[in-house]
Protein backbone atom coordinates (compact mmCIF):
# COMPACT_ATOMS: atom_id res chain seq x y z
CA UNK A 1 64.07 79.75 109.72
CA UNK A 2 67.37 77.64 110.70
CA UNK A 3 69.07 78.56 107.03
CA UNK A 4 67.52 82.26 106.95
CA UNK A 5 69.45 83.11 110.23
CA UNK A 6 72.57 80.51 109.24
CA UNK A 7 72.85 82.95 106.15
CA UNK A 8 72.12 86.43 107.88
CA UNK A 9 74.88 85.66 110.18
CA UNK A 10 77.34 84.53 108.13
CA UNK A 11 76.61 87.35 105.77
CA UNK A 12 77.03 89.38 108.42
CA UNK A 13 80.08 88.04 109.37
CA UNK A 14 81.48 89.00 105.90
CA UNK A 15 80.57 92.32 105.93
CA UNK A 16 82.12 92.89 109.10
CA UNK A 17 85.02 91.67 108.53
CA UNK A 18 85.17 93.86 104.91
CA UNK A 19 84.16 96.65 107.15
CA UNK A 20 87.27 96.29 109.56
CA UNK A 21 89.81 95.12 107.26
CA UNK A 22 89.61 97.79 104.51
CA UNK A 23 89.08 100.68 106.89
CA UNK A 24 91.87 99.93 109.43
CA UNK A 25 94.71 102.54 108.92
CA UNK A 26 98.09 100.80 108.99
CA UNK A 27 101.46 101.62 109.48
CA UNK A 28 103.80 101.32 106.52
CA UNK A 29 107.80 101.26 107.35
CA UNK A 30 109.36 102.55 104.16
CA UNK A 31 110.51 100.04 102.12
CA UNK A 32 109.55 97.43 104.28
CA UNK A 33 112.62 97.15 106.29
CA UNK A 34 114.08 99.24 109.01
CA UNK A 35 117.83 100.05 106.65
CA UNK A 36 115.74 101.30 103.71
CA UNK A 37 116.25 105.20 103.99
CA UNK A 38 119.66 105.26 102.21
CA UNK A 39 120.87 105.94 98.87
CA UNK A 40 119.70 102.83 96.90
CA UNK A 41 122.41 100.46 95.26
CA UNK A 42 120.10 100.28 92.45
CA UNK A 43 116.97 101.16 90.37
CA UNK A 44 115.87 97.87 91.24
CA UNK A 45 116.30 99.16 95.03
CA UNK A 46 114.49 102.59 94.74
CA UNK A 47 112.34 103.14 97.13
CA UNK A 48 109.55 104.54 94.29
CA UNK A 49 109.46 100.55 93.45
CA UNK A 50 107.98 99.56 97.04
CA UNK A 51 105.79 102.13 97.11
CA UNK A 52 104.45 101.82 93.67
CA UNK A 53 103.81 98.04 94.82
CA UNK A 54 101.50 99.28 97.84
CA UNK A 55 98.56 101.03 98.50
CA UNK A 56 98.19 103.80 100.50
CA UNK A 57 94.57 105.21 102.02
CA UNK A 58 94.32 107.99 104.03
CA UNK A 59 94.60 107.87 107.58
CA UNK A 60 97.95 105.01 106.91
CA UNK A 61 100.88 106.22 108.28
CA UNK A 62 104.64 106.31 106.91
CA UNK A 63 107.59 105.01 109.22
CA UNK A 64 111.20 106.23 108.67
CA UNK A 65 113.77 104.57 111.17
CA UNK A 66 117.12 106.10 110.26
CA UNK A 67 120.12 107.58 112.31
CA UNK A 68 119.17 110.95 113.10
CA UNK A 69 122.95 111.85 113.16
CA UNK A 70 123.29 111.40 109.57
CA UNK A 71 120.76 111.68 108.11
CA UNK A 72 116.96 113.36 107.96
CA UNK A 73 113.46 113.14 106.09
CA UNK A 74 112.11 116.29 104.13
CA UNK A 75 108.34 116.39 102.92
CA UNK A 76 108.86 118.22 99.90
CA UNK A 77 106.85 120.07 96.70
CA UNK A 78 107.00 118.07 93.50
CA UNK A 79 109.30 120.90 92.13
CA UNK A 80 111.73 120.32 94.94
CA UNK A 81 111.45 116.67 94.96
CA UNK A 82 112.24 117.01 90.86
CA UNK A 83 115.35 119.24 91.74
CA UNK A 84 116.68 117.81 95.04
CA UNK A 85 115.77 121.62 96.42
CA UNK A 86 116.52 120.77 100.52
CA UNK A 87 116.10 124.53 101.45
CA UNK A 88 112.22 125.21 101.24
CA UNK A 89 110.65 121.55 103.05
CA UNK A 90 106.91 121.31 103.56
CA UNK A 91 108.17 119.29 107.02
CA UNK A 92 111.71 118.42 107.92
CA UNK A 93 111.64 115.06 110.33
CA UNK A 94 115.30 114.51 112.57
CA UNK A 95 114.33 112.26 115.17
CA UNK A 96 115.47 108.88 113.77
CA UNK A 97 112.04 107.29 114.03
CA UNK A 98 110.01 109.30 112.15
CA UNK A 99 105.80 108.95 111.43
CA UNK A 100 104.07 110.76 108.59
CA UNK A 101 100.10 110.34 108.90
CA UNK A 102 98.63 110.31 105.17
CA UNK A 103 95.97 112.86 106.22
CA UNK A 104 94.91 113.38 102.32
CA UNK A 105 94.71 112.27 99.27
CA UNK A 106 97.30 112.65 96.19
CA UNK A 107 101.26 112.35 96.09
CA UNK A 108 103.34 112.64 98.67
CA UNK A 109 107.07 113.59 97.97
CA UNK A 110 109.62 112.54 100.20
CA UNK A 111 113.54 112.97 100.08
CA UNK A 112 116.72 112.58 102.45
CA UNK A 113 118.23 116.09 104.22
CA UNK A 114 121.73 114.97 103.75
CA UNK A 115 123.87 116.31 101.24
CA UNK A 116 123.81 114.26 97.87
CA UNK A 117 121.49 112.10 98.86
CA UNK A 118 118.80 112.68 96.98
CA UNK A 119 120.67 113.57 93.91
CA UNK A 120 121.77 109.88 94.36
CA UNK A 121 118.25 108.73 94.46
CA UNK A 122 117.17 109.07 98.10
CA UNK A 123 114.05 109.91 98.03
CA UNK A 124 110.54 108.92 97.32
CA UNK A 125 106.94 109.49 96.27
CA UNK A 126 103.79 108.14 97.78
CA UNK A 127 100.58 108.76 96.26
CA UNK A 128 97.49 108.22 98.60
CA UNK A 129 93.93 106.52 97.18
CA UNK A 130 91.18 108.47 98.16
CA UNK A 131 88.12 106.86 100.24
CA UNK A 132 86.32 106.08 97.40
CA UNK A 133 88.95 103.88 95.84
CA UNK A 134 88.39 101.66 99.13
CA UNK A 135 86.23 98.78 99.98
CA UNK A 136 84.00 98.20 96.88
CA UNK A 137 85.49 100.24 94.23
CA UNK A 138 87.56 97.86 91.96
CA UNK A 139 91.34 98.47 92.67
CA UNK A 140 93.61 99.64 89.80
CA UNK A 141 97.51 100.12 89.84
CA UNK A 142 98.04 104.03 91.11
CA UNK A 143 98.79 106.56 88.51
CA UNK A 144 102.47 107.41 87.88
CA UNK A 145 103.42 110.23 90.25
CA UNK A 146 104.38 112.37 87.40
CA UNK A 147 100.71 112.42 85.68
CA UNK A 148 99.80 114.80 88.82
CA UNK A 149 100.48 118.58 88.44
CA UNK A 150 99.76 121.04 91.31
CA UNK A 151 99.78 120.75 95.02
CA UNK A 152 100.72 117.36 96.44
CA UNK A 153 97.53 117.68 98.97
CA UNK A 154 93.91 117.71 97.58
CA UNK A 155 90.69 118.06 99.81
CA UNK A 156 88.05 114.75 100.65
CA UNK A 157 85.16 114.13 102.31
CA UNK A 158 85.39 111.21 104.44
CA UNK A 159 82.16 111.63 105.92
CA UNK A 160 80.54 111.20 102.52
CA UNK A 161 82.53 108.29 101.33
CA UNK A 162 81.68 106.34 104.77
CA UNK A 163 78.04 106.95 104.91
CA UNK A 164 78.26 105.76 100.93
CA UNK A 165 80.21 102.82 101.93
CA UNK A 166 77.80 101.70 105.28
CA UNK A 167 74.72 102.07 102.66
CA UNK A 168 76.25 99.98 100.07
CA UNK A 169 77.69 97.24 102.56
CA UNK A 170 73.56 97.45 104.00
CA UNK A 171 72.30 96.85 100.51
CA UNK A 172 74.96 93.49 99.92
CA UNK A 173 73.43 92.15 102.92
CA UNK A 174 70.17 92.70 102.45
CA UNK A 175 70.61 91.07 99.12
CA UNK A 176 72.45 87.96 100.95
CA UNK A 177 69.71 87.63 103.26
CA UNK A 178 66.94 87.84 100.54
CA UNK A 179 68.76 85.08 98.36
């Protein structure tokens, strides 16, 4: 009975911990330093490479810290983002410390209200995972941001993809403990 409960427990243990660490929403500062929203020095700089390199779920967050007085954050359409169109945003964000809640799945596209900036390469697009690319669906690099056509938001069911994930997480350890 000693190693049936020593195993139940620390299978249990496991599964919590996939539970909390995969479903946590975080908060991503854009390019992973407070200075990022300019016009990058580089390609090598672009902001598309740092957020290429992560991935985003829904319910993360996006943090812009900038200087309000010079510069602003407009959620854009893909045409607009394509074209550097500032007049038409989906949002427009002036506070300095702005916070974007991923509420959906899909890309996100992103560029800088001041004048030239974007036509210099500030700007930048995020595409979210939906839930089922979480917890126990193998990972694979996100698609390019150009393969999508259409709306940059597209519907989910989180409800769904929970109750799928809390039945499959029940089944590992129910296998664990059976072993």
């Amino acid at each position: 009975m000693g190693a049936f409960s020593s195993r139940a427990l620390s299978s249990l243990a496991v599964l919590l911990f996939l539970l909390f660490s995969f479903s946590e929403a975080r908060d991503y500062l854009v390019g992973g330093k407070t200075d990022s929203w300019k016009i990058p020095s580089s390609e090598s700089d672009s902001l598309n490479k740092w957020a290429e390199s992560s991935r985003f779920l829904i319910g993360d967050s996006l943090v812009w810290k900038y200087d309000n007085n010079k510069d602003s954050v407009l959620q854009v359409s893909k045409r607009d983002y394509v074209t550097c169109n500032t007049s038409s945003p989906i949002e427009e964000y002036k506070d300095g410390n702005t916070k974007v809640k991923l509420d959906q799945s899909g890309p996100y596209y992103f560029i800088s209200g001041a004048k030239g900036h974007c036509e210099n390469g500030q700007k930048i697009i995020v595409v979210v995972m939906s839930a089922r690319h979480g917890m126990f669906a193998s990972i694979s690099p996100a698609p390019s941001p150009v393969e999508f056509d259409g709306p940059a938001i597209a519907p989910t069911s989180d409800a769904t993809s929970i109750q799928g994930t809390l039945m499959v997480a029940m089944g590992v350890l129910v296998g664990f403990v059976l072993m």
